[in-house]
PDB file of N, CA and C in Angstrom:
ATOM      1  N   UNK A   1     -83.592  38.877   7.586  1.00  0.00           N
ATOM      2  CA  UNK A   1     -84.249  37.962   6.684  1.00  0.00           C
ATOM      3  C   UNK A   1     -83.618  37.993   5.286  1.00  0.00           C
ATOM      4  N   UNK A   2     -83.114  39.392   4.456  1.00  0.00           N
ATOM      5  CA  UNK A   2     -82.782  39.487   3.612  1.00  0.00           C
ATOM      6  C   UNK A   2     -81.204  38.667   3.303  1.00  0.00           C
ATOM      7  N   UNK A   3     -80.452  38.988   4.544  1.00  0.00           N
ATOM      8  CA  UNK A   3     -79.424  38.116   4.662  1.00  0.00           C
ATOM      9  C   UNK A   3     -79.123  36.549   4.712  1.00  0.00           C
ATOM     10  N   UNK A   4     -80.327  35.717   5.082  1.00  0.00           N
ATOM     11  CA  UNK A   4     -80.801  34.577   4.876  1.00  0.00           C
ATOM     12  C   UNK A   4     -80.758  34.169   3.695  1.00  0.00           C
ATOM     13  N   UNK A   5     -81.964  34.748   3.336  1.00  0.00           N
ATOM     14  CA  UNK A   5     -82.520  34.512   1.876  1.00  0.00           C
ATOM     15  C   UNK A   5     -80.702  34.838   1.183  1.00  0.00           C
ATOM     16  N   UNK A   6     -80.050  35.887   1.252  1.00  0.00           N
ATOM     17  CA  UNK A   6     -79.118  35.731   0.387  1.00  0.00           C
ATOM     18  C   UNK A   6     -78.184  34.430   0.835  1.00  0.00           C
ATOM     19  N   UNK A   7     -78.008  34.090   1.945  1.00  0.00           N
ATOM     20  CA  UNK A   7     -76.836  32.809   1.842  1.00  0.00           C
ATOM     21  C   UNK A   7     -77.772  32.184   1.577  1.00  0.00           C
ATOM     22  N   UNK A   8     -78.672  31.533   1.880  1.00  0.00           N
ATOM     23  CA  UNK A   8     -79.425  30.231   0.976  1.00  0.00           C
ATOM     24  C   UNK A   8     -79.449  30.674  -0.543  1.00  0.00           C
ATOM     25  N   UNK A   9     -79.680  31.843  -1.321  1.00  0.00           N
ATOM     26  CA  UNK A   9     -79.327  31.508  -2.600  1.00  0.00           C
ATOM     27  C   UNK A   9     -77.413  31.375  -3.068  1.00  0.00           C
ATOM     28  N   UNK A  10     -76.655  31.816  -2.169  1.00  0.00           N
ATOM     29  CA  UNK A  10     -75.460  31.865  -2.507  1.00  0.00           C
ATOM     30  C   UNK A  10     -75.116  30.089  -2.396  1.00  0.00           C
ATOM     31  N   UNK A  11     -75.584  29.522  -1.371  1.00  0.00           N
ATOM     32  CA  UNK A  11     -75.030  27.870  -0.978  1.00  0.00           C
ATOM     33  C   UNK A  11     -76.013  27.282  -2.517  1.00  0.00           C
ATOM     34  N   UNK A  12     -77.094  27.681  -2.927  1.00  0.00           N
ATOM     35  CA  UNK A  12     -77.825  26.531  -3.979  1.00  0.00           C
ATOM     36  C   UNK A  12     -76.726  26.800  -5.334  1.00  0.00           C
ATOM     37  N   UNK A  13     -76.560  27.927  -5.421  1.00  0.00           N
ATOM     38  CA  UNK A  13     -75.978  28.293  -6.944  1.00  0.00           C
ATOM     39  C   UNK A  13     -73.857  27.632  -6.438  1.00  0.00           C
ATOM     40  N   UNK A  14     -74.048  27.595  -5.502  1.00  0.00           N
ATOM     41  CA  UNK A  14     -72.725  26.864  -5.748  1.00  0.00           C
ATOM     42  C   UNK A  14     -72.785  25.420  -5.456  1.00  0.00           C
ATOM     43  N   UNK A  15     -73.809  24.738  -5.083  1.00  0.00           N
ATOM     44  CA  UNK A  15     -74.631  23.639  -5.276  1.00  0.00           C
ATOM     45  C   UNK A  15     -74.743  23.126  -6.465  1.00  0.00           C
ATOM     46  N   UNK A  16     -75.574  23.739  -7.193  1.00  0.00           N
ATOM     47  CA  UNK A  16     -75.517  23.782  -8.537  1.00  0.00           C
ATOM     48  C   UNK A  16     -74.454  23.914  -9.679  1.00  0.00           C
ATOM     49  N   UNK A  17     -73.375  24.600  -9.293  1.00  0.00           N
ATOM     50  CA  UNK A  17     -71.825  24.298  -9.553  1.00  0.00           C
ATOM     51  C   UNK A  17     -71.638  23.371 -10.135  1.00  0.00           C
ATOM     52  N   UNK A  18     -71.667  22.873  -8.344  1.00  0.00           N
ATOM     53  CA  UNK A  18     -70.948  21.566  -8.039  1.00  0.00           C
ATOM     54  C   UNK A  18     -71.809  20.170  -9.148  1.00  0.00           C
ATOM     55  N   UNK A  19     -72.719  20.443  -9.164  1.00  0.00           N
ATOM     56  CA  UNK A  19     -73.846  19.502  -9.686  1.00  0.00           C
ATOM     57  C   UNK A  19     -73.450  19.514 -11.503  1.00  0.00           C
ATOM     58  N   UNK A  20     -73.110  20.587 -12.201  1.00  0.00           N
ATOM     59  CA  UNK A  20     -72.744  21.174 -13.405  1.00  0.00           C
ATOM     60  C   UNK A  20     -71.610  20.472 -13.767  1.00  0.00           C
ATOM     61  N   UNK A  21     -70.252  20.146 -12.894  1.00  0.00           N
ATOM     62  CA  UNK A  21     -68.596  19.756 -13.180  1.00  0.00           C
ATOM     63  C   UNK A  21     -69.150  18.354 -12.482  1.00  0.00           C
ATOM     64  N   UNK A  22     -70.069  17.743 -12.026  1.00  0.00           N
ATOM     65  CA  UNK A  22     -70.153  16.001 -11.954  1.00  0.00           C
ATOM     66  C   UNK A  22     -69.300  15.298 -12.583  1.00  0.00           C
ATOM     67  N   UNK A  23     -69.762  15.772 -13.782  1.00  0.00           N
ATOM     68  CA  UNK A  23     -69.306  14.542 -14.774  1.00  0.00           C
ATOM     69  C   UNK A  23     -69.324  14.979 -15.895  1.00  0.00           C
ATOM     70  N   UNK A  24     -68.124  15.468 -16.754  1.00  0.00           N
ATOM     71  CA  UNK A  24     -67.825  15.966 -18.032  1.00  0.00           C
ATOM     72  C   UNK A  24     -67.133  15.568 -18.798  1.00  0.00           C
ATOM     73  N   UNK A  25     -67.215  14.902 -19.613  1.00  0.00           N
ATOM     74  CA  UNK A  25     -66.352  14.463 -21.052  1.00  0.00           C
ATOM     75  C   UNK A  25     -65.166  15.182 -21.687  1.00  0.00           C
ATOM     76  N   UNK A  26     -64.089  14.087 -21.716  1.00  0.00           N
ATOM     77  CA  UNK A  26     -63.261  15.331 -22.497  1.00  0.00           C
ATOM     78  C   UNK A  26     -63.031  15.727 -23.572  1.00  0.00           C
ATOM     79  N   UNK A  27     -62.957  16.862 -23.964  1.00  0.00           N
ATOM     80  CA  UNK A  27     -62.223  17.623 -25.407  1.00  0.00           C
ATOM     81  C   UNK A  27     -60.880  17.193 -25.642  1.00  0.00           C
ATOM     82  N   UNK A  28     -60.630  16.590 -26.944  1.00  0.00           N
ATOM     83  CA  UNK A  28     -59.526  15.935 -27.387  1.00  0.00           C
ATOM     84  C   UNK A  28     -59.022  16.041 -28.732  1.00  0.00           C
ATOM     85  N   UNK A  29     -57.796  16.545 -29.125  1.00  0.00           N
ATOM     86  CA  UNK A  29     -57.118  17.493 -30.224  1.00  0.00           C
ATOM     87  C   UNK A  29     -56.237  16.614 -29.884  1.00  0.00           C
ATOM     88  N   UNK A  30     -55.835  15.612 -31.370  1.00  0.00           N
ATOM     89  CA  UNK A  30     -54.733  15.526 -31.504  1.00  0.00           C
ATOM     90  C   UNK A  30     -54.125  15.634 -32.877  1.00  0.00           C
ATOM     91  N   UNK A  31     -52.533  16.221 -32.558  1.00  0.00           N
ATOM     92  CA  UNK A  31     -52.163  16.919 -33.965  1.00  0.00           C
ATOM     93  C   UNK A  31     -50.657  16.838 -33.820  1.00  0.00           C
ATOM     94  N   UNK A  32     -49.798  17.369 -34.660  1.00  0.00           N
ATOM     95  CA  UNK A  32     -48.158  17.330 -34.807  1.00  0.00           C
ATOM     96  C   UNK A  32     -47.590  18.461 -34.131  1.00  0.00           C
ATOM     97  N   UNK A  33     -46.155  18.534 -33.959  1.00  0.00           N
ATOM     98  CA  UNK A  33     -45.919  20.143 -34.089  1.00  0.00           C
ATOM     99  C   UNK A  33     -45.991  20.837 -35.294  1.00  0.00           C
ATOM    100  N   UNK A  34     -45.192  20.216 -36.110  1.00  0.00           N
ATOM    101  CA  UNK A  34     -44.507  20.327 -37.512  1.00  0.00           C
ATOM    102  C   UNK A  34     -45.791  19.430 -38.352  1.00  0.00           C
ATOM    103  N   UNK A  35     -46.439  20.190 -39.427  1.00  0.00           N
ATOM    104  CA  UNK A  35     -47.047  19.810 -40.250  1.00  0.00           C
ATOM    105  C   UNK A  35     -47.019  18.161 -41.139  1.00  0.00           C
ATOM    106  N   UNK A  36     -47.896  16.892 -40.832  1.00  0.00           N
ATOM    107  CA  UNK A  36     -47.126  15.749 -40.916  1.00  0.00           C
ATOM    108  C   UNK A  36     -47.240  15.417 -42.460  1.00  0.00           C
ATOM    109  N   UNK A  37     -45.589  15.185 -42.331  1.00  0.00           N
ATOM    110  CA  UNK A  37     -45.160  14.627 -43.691  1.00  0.00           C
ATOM    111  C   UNK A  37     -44.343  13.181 -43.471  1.00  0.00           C
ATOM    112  N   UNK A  38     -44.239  12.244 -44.603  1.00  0.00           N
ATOM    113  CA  UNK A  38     -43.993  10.933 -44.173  1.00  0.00           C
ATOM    114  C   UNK A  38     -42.638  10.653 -44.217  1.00  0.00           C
ATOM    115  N   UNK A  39     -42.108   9.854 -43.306  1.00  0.00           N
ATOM    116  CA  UNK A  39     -40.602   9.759 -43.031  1.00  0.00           C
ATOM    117  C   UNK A  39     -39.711  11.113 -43.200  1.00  0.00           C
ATOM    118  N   UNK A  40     -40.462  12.047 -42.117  1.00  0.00           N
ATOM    119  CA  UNK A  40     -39.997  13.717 -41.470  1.00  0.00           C
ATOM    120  C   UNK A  40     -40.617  13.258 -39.617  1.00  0.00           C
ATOM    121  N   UNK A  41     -38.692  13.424 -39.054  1.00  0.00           N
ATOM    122  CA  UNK A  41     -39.406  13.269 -37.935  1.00  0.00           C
ATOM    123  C   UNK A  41     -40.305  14.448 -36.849  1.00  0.00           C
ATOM    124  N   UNK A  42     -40.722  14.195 -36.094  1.00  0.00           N
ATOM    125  CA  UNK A  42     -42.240  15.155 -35.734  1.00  0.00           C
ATOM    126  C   UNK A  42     -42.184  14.417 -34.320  1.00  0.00           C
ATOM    127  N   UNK A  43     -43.246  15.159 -34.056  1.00  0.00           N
ATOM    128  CA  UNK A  43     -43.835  14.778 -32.292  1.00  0.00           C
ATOM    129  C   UNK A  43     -45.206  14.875 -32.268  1.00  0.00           C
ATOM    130  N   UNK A  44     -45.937  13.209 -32.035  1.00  0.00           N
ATOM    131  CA  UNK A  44     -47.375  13.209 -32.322  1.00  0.00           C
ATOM    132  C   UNK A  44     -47.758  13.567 -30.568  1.00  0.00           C
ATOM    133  N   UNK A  45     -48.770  14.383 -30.406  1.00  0.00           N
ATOM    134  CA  UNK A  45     -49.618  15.241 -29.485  1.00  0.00           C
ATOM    135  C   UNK A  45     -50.799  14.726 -29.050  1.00  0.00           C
ATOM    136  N   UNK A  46     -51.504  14.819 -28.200  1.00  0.00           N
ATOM    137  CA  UNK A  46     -52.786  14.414 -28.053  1.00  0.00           C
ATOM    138  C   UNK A  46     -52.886  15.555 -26.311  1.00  0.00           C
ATOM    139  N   UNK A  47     -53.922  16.368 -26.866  1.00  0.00           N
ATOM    140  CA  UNK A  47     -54.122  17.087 -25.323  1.00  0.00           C
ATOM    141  C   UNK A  47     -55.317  17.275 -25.405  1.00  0.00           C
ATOM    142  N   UNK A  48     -55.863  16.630 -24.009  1.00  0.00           N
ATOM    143  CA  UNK A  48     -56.998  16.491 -23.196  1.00  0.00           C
ATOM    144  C   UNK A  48     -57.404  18.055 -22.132  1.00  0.00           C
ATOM    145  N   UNK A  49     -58.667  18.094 -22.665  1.00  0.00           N
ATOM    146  CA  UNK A  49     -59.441  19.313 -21.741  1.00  0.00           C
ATOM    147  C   UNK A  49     -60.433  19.379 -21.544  1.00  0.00           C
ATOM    148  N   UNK A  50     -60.779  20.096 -20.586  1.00  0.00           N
ATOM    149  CA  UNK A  50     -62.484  20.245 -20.128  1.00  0.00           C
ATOM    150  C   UNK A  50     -63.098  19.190 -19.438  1.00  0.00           C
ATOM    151  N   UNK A  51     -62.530  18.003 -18.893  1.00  0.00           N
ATOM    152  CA  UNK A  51     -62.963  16.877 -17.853  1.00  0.00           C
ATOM    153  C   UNK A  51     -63.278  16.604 -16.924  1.00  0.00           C
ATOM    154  N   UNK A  52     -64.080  16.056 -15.815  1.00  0.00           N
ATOM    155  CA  UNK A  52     -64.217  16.268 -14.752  1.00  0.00           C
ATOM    156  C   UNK A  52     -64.959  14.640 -14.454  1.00  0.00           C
ATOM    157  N   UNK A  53     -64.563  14.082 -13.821  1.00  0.00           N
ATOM    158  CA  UNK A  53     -63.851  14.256 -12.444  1.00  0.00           C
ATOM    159  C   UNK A  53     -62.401  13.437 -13.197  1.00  0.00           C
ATOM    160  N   UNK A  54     -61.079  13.844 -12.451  1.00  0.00           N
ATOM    161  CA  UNK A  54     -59.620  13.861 -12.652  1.00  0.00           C
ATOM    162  C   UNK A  54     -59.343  12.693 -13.429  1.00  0.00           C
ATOM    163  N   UNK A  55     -60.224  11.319 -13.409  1.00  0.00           N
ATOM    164  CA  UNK A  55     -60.270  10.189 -13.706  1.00  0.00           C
ATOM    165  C   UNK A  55     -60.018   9.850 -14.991  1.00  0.00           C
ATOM    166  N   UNK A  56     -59.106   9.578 -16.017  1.00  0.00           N
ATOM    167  CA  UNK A  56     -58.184   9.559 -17.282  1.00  0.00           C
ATOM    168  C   UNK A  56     -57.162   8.555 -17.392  1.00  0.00           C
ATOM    169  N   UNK A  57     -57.036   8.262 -18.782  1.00  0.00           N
ATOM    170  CA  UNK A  57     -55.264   8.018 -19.310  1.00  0.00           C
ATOM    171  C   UNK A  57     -55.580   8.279 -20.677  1.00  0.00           C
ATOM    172  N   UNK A  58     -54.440   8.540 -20.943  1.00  0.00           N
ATOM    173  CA  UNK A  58     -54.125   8.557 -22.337  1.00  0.00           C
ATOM    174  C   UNK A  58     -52.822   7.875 -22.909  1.00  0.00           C
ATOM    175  N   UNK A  59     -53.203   7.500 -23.959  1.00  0.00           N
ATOM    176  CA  UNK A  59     -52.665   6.272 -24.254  1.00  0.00           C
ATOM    177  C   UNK A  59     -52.362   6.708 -26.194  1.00  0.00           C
ATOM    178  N   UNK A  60     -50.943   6.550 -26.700  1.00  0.00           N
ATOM    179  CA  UNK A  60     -51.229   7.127 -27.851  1.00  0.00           C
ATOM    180  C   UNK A  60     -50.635   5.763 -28.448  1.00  0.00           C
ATOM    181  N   UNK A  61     -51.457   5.359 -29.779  1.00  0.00           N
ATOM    182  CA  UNK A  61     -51.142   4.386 -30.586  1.00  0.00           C
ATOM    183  C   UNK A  61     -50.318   4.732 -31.951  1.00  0.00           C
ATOM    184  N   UNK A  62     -49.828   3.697 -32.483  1.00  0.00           N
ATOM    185  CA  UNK A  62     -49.409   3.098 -33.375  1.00  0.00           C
ATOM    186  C   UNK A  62     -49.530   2.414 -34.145  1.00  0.00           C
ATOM    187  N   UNK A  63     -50.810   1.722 -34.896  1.00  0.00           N
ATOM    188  CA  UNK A  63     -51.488   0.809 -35.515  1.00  0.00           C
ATOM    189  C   UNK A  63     -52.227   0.020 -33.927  1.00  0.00           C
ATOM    190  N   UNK A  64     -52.396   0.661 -33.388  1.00  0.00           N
ATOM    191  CA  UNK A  64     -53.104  -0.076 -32.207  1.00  0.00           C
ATOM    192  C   UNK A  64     -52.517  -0.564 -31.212  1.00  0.00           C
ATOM    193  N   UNK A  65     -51.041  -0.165 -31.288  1.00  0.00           N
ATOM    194  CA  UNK A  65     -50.183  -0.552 -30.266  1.00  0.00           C
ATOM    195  C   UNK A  65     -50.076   0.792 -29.144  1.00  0.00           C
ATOM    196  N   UNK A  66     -49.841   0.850 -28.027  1.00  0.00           N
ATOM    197  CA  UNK A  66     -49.155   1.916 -27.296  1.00  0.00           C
ATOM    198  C   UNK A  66     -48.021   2.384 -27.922  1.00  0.00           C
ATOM    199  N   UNK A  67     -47.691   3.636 -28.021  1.00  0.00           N
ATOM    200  CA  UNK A  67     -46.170   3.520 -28.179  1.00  0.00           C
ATOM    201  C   UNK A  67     -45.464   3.941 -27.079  1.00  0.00           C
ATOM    202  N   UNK A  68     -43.954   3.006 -27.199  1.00  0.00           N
ATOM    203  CA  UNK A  68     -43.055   3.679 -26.008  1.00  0.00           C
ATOM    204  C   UNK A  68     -42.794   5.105 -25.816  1.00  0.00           C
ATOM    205  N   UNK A  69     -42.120   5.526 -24.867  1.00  0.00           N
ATOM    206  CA  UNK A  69     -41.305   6.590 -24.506  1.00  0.00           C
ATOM    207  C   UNK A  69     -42.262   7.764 -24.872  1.00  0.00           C
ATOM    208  N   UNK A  70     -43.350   7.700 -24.474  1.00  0.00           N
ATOM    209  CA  UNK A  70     -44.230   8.662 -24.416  1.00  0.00           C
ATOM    210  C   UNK A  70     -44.037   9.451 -22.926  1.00  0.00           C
ATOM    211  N   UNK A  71     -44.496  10.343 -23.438  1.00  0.00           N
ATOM    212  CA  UNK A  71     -44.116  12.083 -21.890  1.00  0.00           C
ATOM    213  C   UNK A  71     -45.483  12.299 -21.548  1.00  0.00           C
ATOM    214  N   UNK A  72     -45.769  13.176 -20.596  1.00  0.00           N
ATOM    215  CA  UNK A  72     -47.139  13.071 -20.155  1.00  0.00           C
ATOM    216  C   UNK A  72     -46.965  14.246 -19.291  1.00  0.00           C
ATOM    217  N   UNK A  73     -47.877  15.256 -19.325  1.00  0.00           N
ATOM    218  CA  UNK A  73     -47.913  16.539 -18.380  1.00  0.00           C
ATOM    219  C   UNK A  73     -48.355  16.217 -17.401  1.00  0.00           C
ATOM    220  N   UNK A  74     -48.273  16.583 -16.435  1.00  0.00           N
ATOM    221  CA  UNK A  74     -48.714  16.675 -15.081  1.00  0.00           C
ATOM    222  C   UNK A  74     -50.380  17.049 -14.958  1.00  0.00           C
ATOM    223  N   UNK A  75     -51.579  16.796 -14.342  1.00  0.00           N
ATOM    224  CA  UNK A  75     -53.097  17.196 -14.529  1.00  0.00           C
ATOM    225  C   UNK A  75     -52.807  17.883 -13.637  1.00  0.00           C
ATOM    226  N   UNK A  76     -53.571  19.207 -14.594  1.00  0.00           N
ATOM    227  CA  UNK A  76     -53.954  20.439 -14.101  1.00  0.00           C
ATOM    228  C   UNK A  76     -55.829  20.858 -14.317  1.00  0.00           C
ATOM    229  N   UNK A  77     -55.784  21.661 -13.292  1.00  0.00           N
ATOM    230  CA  UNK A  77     -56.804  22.050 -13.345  1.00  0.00           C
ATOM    231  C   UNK A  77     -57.375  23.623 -13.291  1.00  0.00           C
ATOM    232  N   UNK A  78     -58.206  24.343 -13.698  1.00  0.00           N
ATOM    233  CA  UNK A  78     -58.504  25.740 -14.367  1.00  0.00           C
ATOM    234  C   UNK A  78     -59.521  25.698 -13.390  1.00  0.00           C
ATOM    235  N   UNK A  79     -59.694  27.147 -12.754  1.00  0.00           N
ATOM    236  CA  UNK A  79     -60.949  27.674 -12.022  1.00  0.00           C
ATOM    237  C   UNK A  79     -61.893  27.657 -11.647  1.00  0.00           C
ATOM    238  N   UNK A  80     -62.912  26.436 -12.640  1.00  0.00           N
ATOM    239  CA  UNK A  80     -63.778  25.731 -12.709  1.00  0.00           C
ATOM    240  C   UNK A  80     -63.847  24.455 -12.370  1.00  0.00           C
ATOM    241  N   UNK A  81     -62.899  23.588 -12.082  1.00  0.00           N
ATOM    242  CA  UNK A  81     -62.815  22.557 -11.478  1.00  0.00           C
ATOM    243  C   UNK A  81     -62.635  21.804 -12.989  1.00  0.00           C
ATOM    244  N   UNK A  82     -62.156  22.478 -14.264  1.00  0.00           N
ATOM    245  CA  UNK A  82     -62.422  21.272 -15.184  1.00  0.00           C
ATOM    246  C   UNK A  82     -60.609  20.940 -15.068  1.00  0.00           C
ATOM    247  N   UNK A  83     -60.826  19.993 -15.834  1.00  0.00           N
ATOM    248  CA  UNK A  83     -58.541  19.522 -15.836  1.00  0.00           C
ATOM    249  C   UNK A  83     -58.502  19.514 -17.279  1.00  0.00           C
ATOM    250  N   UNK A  84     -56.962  19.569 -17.540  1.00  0.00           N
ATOM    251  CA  UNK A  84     -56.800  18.978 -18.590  1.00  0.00           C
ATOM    252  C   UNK A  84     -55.152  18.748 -18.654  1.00  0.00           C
ATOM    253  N   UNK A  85     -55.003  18.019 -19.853  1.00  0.00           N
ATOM    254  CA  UNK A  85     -53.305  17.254 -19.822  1.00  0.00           C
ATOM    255  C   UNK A  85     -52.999  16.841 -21.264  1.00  0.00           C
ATOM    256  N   UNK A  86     -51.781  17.012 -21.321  1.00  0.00           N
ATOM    257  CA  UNK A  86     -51.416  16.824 -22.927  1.00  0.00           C
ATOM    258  C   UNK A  86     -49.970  15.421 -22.564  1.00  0.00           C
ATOM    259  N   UNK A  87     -50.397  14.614 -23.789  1.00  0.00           N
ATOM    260  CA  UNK A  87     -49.130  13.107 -23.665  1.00  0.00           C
ATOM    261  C   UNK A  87     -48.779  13.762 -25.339  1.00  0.00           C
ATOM    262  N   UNK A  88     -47.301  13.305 -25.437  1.00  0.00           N
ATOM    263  CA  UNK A  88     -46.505  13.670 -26.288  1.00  0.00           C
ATOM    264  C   UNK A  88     -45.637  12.520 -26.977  1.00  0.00           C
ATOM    265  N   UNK A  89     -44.902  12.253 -27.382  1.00  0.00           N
ATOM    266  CA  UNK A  89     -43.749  11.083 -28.235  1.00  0.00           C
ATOM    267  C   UNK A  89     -43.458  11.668 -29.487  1.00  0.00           C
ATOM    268  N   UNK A  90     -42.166  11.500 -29.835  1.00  0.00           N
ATOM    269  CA  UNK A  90     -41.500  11.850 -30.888  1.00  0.00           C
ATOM    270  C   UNK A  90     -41.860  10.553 -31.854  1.00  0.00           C
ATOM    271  N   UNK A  91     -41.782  10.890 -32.949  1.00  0.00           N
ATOM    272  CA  UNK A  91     -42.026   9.470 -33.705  1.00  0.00           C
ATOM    273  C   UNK A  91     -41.571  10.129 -35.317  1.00  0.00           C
ATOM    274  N   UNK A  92     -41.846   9.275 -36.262  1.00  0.00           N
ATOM    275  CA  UNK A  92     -41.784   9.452 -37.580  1.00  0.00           C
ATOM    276  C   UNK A  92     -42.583   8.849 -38.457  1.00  0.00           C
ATOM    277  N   UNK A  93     -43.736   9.653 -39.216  1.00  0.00           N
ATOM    278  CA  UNK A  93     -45.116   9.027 -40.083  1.00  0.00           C
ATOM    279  C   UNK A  93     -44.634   8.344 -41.375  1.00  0.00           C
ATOM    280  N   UNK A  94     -45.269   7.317 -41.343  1.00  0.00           N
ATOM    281  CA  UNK A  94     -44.771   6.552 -42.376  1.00  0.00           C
ATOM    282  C   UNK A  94     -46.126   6.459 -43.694  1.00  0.00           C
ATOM    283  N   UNK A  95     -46.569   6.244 -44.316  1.00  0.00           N
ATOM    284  CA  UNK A  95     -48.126   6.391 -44.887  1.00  0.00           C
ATOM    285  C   UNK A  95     -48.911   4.966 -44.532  1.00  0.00           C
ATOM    286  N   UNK A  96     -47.959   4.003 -44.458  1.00  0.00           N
ATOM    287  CA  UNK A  96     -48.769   2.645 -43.868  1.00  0.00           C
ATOM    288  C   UNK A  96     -48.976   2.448 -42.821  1.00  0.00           C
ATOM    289  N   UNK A  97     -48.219   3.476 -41.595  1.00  0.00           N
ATOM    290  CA  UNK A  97     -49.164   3.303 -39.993  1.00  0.00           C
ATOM    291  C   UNK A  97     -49.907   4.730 -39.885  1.00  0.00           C
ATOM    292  N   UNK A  98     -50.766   3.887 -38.475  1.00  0.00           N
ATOM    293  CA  UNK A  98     -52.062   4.953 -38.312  1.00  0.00           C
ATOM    294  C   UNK A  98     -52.002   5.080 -37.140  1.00  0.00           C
ATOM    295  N   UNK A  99     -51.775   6.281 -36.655  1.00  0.00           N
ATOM    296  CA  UNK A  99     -52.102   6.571 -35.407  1.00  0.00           C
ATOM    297  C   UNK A  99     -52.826   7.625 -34.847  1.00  0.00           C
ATOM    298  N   UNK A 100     -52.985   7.291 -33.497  1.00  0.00           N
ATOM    299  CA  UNK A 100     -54.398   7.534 -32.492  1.00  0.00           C
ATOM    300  C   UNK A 100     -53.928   7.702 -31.341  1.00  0.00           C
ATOM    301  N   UNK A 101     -55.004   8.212 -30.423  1.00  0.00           N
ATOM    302  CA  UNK A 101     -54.825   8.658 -29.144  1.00  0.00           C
ATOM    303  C   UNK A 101     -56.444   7.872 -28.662  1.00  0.00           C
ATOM    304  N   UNK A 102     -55.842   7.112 -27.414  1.00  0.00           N
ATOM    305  CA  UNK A 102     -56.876   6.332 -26.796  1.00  0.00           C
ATOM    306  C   UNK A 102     -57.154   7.172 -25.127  1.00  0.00           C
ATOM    307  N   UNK A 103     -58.437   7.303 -25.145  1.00  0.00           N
ATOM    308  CA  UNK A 103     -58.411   8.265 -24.093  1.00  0.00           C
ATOM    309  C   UNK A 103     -59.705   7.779 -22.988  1.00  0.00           C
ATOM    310  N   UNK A 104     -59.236   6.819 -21.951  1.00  0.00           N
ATOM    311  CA  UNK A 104     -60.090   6.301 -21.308  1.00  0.00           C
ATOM    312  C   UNK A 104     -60.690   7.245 -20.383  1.00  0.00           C
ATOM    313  N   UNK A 105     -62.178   7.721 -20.168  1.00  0.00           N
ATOM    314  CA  UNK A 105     -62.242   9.093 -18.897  1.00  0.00           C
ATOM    315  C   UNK A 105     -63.451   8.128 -18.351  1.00  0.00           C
ATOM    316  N   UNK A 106     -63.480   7.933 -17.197  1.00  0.00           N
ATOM    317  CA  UNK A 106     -64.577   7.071 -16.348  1.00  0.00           C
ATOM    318  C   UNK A 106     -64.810   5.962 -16.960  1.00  0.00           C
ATOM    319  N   UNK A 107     -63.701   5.096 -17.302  1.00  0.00           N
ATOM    320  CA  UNK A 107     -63.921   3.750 -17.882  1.00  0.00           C
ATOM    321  C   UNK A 107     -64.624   3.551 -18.919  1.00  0.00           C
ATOM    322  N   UNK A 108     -64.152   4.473 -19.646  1.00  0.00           N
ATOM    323  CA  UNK A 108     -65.370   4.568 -21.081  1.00  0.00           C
ATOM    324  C   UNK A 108     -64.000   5.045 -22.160  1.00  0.00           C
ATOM    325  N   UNK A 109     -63.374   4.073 -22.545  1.00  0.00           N
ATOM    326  CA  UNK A 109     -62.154   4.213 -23.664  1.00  0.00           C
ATOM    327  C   UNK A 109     -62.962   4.961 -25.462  1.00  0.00           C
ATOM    328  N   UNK A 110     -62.232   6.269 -25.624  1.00  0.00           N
ATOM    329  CA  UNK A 110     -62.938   6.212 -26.771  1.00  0.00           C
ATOM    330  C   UNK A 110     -61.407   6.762 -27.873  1.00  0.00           C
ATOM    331  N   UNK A 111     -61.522   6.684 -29.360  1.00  0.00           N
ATOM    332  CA  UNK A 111     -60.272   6.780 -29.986  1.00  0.00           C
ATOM    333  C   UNK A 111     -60.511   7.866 -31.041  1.00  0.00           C
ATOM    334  N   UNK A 112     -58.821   8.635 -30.879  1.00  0.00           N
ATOM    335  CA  UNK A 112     -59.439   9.643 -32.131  1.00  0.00           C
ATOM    336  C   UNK A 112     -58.067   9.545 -32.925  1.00  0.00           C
ATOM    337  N   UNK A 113     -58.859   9.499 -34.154  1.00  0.00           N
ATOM    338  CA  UNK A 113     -56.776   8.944 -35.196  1.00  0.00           C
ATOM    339  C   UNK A 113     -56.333  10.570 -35.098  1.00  0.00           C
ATOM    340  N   UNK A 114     -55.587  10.365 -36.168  1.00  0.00           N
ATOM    341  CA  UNK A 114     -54.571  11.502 -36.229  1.00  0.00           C
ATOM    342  C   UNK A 114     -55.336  11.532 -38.074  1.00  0.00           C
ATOM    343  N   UNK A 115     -55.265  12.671 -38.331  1.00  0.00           N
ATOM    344  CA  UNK A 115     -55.427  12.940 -39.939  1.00  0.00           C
ATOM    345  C   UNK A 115     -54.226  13.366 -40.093  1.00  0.00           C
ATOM    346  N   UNK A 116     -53.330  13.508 -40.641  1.00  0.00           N
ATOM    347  CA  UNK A 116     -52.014  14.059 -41.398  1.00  0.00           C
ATOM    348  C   UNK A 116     -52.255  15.068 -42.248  1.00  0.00           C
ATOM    349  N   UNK A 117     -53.276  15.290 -42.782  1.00  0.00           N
ATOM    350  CA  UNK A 117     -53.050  16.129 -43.628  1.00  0.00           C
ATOM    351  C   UNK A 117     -54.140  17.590 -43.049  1.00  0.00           C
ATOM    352  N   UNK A 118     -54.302  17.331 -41.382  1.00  0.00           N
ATOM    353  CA  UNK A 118     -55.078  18.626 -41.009  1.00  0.00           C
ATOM    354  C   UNK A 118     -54.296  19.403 -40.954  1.00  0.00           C
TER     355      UNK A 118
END
């Protein structure tokens, strides 16, 4: 009986897991390598973590444009079932453009600029 009772609590609490990583929002940092200064070229960053379920893009702007020749890590995922992924592009800050990282996770696009002077 005692053995029962323990797999029925072992199957609910990983039940409950599963029920916990549904559906999680992601954590989103985006920043330079090199501290941003204007017309110094740099590599603007944007890395995604803690998400669930795999379902994403990221998309990094330019005054609201995509920009080209952007790199993109491969999605990975950590022990917990959460993922995460970092998109990259070399570029050069100018003080009159603004850029952002657009980060669609379950069809729900949301935007985070870049501050330059974090």
């Amino acid at each position: 009986m005692k053995a029962l009772t323990f797999a029925v609590a072992v199957v609910l609490l990983c039940f409950v897991d599963l029920i916990k990583t549904k559906e999680a929002p992601p954590k989103v940092q985006v920043y330079t390598r090199e501290p941003g200064k204007p017309e110094k070229p740099n590599t603007f960053i944007c890395h995604v973590s803690g998400f669930h379920p795999p379902e994403i893009t990221i998309e990094l702007l330019k005054n609201g444009k995509e920009m080209p020749d952007a790199k993109q890590t491969d999605l990975a995922f950590e022990e917990n079932w959460f993922y995460h992924m970092t998109k990259h592009v070399p570029f050069t800050p100018t003080k009159e453009d603004e850029f952002a990282c657009r980060v669609t996770h379950l069809g729900k696009p949301r935007i985070f600029n870049w501050d330059p002077d974090m």
